[in-house]
Protein backbone atom coordinates (compact mmCIF):
# COMPACT_ATOMS: atom_id res chain seq x y z
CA UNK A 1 -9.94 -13.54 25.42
CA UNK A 2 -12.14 -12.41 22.24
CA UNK A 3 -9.75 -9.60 21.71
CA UNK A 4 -6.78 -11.79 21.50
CA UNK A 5 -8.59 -13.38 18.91
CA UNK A 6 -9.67 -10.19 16.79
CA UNK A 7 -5.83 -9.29 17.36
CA UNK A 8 -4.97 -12.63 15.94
CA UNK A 9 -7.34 -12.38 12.93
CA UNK A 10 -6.40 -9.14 11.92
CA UNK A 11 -2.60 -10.66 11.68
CA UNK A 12 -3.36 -13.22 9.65
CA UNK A 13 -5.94 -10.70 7.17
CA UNK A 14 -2.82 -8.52 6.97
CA UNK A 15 -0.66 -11.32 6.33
CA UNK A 16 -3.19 -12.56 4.22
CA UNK A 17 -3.22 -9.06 2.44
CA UNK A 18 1.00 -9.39 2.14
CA UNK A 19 0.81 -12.42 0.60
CA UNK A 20 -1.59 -11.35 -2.72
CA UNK A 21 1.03 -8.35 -3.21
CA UNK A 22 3.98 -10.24 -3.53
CA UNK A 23 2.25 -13.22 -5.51
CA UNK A 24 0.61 -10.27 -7.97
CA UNK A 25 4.14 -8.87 -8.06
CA UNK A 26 5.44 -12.28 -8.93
CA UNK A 27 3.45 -13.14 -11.44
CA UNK A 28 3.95 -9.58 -13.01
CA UNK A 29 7.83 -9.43 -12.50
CA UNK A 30 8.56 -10.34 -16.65
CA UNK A 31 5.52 -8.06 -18.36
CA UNK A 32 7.09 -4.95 -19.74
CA UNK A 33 6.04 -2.19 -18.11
CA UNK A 34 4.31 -3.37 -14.49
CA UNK A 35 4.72 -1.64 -11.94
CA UNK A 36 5.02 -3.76 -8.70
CA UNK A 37 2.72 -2.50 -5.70
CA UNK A 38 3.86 -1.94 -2.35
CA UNK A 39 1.89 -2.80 0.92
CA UNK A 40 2.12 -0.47 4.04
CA UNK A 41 0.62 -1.25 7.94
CA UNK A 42 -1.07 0.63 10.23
CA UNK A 43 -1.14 -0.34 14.25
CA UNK A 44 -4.96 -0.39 15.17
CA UNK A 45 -5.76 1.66 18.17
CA UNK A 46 -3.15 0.46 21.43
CA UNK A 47 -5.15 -0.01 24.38
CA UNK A 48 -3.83 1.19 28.08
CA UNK A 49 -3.14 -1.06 30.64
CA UNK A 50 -2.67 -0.95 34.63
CA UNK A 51 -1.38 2.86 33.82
CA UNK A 52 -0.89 5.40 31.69
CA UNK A 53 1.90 7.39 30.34
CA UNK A 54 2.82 9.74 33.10
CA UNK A 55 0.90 8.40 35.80
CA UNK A 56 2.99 8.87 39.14
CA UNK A 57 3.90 6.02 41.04
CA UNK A 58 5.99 7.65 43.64
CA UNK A 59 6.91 11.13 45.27
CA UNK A 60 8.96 12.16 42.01
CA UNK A 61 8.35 9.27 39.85
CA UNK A 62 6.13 8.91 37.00
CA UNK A 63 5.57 5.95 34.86
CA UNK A 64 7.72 7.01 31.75
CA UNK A 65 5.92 4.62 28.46
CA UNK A 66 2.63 3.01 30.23
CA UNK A 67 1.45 -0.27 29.17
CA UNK A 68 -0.12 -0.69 26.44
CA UNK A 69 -1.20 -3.52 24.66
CA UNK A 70 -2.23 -3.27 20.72
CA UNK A 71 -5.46 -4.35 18.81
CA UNK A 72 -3.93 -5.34 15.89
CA UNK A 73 -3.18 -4.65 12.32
CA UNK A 74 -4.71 -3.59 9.30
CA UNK A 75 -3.51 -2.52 5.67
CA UNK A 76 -2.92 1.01 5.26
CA UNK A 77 -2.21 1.81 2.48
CA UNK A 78 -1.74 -0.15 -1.44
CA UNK A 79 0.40 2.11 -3.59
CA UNK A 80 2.27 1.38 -7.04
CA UNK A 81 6.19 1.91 -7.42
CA UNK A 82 6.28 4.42 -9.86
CA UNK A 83 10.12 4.73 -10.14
CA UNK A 84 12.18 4.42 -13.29
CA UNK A 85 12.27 1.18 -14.61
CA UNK A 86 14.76 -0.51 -16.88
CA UNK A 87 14.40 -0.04 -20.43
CA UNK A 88 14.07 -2.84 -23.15
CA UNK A 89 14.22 -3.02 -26.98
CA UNK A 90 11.20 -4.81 -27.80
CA UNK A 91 11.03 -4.43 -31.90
CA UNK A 92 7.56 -3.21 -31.70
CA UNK A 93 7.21 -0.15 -33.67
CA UNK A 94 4.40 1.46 -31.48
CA UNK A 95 6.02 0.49 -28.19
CA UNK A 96 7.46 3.94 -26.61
CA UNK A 97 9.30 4.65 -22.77
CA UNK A 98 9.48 7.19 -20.99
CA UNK A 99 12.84 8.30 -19.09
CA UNK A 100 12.19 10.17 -16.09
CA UNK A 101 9.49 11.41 -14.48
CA UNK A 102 5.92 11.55 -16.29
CA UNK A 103 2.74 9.69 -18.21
CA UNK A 104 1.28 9.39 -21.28
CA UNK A 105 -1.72 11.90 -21.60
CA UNK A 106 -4.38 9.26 -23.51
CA UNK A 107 -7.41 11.02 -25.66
CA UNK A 108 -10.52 8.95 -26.82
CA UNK A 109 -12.51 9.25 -29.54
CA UNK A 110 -15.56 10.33 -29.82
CA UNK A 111 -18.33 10.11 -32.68
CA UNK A 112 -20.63 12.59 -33.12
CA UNK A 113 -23.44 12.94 -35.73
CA UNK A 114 -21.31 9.95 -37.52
CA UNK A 115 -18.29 12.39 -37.76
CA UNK A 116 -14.86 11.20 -35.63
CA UNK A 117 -13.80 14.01 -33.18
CA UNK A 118 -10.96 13.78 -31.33
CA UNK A 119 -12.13 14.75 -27.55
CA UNK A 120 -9.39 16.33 -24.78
């Protein structure tokens, strides 16, 4: 009985999981330049009941798929969609896009003995 509630629970956590995604993605969908994440699954481990996978049964005859019962779900991976996304004029004279594959390499500043460096 307790592991049809664990089963249950970890539904609703991955549901629960689902849900924040697509509200995140939502709320995102009109800021220039978000990238939307996508939510993947995992089965947890299946459990084997009465028998397993080629267990015979008869003179011959072997139990082709078992029965098995799973323990429920969990969130396997969180990834961002890092695909080509439309491009908009925006006005803004430091705003730049990039077409195709690739990222912006950022360097920070960095001050030493009061003199501004530029560190790579």
């Amino acid at each position: 009985m307790f592991g049809a509630l664990y089963t249950s629970a970890s539904g609703l956590s991955a549901s629960t999981s689902f849900l924040d995604v697509t509200a995140n993605n939502l709320s995102n969908a009109s800021t220039f330049g978000y990238k939307s994440g996508i939510i993947t699954f995992q089965d947890l481990l299946a459990q084997n009941l009465v028998s397993a996978p080629g267990t015979p049964v008869s003179q011959g005859n072997f139990v082709p798929t078992g029965t098995q019962v799973c323990r429920g779900v969990r969130v396997g991976a969180l990834s961002g969609n890092f695909g080509q996304g439309t491009i908009t004029q925006t006005g803004v004279p430091l705003d730049v896009t990039i077409q195709g594959k690739g990222f912006l390499q950022v360097t920070r500043a960095t001050v030493r003995s009061g003199i501004l460096a530029m560190a790579n």
